[in-house]
N, C-alpha and C. Protein backbone atom coordinates (compact mmCIF):
# COMPACT_ATOMS: atom_id res chain seq x y z
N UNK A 1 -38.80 64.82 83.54
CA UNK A 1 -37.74 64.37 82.67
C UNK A 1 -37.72 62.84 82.66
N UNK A 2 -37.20 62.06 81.74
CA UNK A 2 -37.78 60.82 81.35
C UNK A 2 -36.05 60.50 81.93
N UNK A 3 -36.01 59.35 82.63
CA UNK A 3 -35.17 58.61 83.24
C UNK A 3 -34.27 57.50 82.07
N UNK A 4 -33.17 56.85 82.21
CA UNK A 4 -32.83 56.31 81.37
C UNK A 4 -33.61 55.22 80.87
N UNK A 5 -34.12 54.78 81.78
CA UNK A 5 -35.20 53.46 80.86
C UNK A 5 -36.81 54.08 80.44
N UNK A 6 -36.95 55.13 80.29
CA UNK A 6 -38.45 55.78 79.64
C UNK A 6 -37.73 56.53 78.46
N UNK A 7 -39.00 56.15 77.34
CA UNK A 7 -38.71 56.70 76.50
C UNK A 7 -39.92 57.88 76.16
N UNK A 8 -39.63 58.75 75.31
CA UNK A 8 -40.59 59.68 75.10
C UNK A 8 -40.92 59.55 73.85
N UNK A 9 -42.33 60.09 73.94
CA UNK A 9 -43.21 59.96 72.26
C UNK A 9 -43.24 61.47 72.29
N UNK A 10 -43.16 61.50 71.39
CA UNK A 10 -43.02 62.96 70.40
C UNK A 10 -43.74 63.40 69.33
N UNK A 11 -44.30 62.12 69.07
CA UNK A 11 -45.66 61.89 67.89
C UNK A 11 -47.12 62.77 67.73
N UNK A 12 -47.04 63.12 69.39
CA UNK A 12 -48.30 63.99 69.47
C UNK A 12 -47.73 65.91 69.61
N UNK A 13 -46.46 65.99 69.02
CA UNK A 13 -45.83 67.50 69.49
C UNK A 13 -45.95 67.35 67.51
N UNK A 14 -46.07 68.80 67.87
CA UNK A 14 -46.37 69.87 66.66
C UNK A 14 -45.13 71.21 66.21
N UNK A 15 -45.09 71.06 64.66
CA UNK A 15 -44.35 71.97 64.18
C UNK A 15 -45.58 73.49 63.48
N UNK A 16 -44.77 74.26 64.01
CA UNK A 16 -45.67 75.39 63.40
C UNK A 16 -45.07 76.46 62.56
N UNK A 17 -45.33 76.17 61.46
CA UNK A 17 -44.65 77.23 60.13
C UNK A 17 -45.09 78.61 60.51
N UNK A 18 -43.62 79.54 59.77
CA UNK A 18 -43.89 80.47 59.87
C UNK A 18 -45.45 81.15 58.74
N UNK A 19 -46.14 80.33 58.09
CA UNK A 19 -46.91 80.90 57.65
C UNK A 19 -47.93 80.79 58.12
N UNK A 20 -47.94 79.73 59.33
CA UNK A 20 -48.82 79.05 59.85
C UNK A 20 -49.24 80.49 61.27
N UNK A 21 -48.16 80.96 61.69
CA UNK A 21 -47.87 81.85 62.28
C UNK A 21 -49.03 83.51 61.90
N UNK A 22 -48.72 83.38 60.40
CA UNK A 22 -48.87 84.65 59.86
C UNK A 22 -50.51 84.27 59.30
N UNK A 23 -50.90 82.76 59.37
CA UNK A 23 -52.57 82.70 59.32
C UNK A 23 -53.15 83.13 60.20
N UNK A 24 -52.50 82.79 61.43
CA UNK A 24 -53.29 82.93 62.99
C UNK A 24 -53.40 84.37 63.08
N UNK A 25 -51.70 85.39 63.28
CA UNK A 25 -52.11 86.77 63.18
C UNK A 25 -53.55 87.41 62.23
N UNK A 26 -53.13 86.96 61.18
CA UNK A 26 -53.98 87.56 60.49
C UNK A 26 -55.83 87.15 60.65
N UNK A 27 -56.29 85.94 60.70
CA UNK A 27 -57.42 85.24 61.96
C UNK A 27 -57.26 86.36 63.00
N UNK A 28 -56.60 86.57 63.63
CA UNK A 28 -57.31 88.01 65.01
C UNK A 28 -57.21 88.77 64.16
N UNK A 29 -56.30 89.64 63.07
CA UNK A 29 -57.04 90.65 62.50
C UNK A 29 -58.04 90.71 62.34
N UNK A 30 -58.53 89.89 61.63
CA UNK A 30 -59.51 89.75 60.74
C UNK A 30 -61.18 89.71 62.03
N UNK A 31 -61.01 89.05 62.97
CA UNK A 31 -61.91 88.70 64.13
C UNK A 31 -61.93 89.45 65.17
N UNK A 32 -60.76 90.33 65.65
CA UNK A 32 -60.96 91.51 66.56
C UNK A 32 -60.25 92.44 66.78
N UNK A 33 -60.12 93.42 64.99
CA UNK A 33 -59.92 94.40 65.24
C UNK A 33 -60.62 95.70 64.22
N UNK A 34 -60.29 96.99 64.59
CA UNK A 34 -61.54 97.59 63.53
C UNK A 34 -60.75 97.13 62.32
N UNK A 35 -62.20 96.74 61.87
CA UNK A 35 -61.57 96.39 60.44
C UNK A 35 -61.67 96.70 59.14
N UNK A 36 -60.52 97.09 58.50
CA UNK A 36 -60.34 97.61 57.25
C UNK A 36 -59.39 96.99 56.28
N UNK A 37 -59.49 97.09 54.94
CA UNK A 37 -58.69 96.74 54.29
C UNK A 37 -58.48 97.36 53.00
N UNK A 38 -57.30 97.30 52.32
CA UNK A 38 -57.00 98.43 51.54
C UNK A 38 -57.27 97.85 49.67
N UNK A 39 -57.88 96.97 49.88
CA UNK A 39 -58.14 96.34 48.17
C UNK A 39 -58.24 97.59 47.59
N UNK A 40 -59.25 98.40 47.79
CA UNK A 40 -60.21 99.00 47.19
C UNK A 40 -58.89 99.99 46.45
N UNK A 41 -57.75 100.70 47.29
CA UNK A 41 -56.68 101.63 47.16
C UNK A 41 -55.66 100.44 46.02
N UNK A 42 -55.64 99.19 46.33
CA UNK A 42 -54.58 98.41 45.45
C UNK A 42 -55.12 98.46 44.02
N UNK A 43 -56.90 97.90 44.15
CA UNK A 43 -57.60 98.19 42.25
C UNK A 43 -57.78 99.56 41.87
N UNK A 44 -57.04 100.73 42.64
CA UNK A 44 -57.11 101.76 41.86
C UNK A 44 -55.57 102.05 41.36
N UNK A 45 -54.86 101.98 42.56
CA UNK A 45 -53.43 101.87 41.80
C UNK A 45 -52.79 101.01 40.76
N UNK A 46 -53.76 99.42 40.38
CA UNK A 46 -53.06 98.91 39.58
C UNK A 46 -54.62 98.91 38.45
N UNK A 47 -55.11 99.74 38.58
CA UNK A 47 -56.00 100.06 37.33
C UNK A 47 -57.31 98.72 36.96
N UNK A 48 -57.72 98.39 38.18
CA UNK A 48 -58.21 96.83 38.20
C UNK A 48 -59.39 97.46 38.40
N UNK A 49 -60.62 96.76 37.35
CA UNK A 49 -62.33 96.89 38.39
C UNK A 49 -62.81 95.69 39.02
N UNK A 50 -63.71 96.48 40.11
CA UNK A 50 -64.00 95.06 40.81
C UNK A 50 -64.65 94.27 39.77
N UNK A 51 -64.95 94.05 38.83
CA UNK A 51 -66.00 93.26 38.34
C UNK A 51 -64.92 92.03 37.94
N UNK A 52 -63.84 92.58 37.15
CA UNK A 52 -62.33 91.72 37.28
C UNK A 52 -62.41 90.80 37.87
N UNK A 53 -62.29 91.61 39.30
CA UNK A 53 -61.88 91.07 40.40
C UNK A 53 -62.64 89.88 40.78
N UNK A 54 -64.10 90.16 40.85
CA UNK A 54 -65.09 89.62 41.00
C UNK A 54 -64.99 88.26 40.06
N UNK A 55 -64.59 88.49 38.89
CA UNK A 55 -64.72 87.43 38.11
C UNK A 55 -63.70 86.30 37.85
N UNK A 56 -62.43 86.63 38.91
CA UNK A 56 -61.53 85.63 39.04
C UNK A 56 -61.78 85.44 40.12
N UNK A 57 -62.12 85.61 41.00
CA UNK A 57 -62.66 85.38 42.37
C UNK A 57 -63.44 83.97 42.05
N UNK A 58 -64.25 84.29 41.36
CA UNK A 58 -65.83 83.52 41.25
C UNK A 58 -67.00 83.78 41.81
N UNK A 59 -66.52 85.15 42.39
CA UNK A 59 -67.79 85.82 43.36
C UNK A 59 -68.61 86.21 42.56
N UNK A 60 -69.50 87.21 43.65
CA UNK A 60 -70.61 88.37 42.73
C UNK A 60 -69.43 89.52 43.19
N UNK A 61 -70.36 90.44 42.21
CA UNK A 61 -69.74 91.58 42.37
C UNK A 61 -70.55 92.38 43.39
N UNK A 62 -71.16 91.58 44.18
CA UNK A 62 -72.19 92.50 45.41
C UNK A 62 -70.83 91.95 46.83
N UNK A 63 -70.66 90.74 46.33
CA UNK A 63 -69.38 89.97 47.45
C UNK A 63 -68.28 90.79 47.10
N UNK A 64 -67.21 91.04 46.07
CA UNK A 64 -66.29 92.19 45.76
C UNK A 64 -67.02 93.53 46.35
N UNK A 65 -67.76 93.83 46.19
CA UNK A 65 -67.74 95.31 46.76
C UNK A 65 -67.92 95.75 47.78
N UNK A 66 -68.44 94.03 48.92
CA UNK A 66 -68.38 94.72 50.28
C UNK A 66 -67.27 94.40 50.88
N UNK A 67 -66.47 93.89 50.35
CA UNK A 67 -65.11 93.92 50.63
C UNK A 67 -64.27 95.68 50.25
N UNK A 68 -64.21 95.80 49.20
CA UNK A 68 -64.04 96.83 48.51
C UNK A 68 -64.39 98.46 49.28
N UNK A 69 -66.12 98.00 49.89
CA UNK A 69 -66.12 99.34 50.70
C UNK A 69 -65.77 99.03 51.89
N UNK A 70 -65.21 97.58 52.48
CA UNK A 70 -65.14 97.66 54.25
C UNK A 70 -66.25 97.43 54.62
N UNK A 71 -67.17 96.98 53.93
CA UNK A 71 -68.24 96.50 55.04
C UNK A 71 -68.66 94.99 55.09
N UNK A 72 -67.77 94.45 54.39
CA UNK A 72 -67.70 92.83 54.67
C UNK A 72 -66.00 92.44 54.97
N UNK A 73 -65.34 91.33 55.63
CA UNK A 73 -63.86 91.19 55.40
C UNK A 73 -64.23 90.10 54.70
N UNK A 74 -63.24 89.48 53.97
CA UNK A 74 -63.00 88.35 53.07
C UNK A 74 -62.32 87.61 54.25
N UNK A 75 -62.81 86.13 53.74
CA UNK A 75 -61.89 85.19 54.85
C UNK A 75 -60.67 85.14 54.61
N UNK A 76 -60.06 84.45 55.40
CA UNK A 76 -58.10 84.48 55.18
C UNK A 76 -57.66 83.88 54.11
N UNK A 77 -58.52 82.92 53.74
CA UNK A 77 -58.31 82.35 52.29
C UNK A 77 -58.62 83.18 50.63
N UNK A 78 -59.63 83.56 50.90
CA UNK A 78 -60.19 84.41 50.16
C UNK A 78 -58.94 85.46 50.33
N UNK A 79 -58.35 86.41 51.06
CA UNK A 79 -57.58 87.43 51.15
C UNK A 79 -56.56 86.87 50.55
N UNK A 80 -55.64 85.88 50.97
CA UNK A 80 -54.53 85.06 50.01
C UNK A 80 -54.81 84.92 48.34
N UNK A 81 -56.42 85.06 48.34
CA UNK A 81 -56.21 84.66 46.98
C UNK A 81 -56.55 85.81 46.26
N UNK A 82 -56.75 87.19 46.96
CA UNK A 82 -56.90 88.71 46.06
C UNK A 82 -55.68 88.88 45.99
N UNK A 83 -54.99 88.68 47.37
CA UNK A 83 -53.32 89.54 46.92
C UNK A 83 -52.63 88.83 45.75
N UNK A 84 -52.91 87.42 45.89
CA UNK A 84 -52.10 86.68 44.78
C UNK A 84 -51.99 87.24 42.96
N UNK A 85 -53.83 87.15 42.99
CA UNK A 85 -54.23 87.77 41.93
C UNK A 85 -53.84 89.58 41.95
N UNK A 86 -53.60 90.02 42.64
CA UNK A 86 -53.33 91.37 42.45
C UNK A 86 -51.71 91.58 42.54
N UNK A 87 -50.63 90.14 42.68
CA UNK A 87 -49.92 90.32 42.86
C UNK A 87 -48.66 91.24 43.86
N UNK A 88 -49.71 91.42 44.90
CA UNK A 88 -49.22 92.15 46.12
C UNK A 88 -49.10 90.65 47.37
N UNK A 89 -48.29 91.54 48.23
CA UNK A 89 -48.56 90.67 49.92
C UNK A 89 -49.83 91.11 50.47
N UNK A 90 -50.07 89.42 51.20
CA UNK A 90 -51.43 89.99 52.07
C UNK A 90 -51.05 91.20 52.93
N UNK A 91 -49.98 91.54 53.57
CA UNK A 91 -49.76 92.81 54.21
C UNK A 91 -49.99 94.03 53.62
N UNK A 92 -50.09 93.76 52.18
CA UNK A 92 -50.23 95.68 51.54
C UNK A 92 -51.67 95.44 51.77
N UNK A 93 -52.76 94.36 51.99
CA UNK A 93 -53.78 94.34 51.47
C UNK A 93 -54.66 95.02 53.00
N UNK A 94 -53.77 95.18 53.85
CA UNK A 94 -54.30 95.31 55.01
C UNK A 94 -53.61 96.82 55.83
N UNK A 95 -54.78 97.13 56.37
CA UNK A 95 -54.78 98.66 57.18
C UNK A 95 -54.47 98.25 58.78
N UNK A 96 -53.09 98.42 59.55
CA UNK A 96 -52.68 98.24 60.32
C UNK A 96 -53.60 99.25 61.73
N UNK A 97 -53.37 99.49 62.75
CA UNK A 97 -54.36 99.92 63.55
C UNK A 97 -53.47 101.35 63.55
N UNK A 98 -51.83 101.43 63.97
CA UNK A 98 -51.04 102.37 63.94
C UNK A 98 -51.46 103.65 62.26
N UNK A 99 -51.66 102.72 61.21
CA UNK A 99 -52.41 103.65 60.20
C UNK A 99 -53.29 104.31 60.16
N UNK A 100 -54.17 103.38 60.66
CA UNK A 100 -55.60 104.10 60.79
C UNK A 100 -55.68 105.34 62.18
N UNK A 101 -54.90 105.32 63.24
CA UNK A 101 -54.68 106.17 63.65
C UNK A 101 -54.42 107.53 63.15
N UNK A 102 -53.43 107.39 62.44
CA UNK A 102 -52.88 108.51 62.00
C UNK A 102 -53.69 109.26 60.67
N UNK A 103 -54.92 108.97 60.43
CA UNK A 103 -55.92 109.23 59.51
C UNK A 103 -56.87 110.00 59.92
């Protein structure tokens, strides 16, 4: 504890947003756990093809579809920017471990 004649710097302490929060969770999703994700179930419910998808992306449609089947993940940025365009939360976009259990 800093005595009356020390002062403290505070300059090197950090604020951490709650979204900042919900990058990191989603970073260990994404890095160590089985991983799945539910795009593929969101472009059928909202009537979307990957090629769409693909083409606001700026991807290929070989990059959309291994997302699409689960055998690639999209980075955290990339994922922010399907749900956006699909107009969902990154949370619908994602298969929780408690789900996939129960499958």
């Amino acid at each position: 504890m800093p005595t009356h004649k020390q002062t403290v710097d505070y300059s090197n302490t950090f604020y951490i947003e709650k979204r900042d929060i919900e990058n990191y969770l989603l970073f260990l999703w994404l890095n160590y756990s089985d991983k799945m994700n539910r795009i593929k179930e969101v472009l059928e419910e909202k009537g979307i093809k990957q090629t769409w998808l693909a083409e606001q992306l700026g991807k290929s449609y070989n990059m959309v579809n291994g997302y699409v089947q689960n055998r690639q993940q999209p980075r955290i940025e990339v994922l922010y920017e399907i749900a956006e365009i699909l107009g969902v939360s990154v949370k619908e976009l994602l298969i929780d471990n408690e789900t996939k259990k129960d499958k």
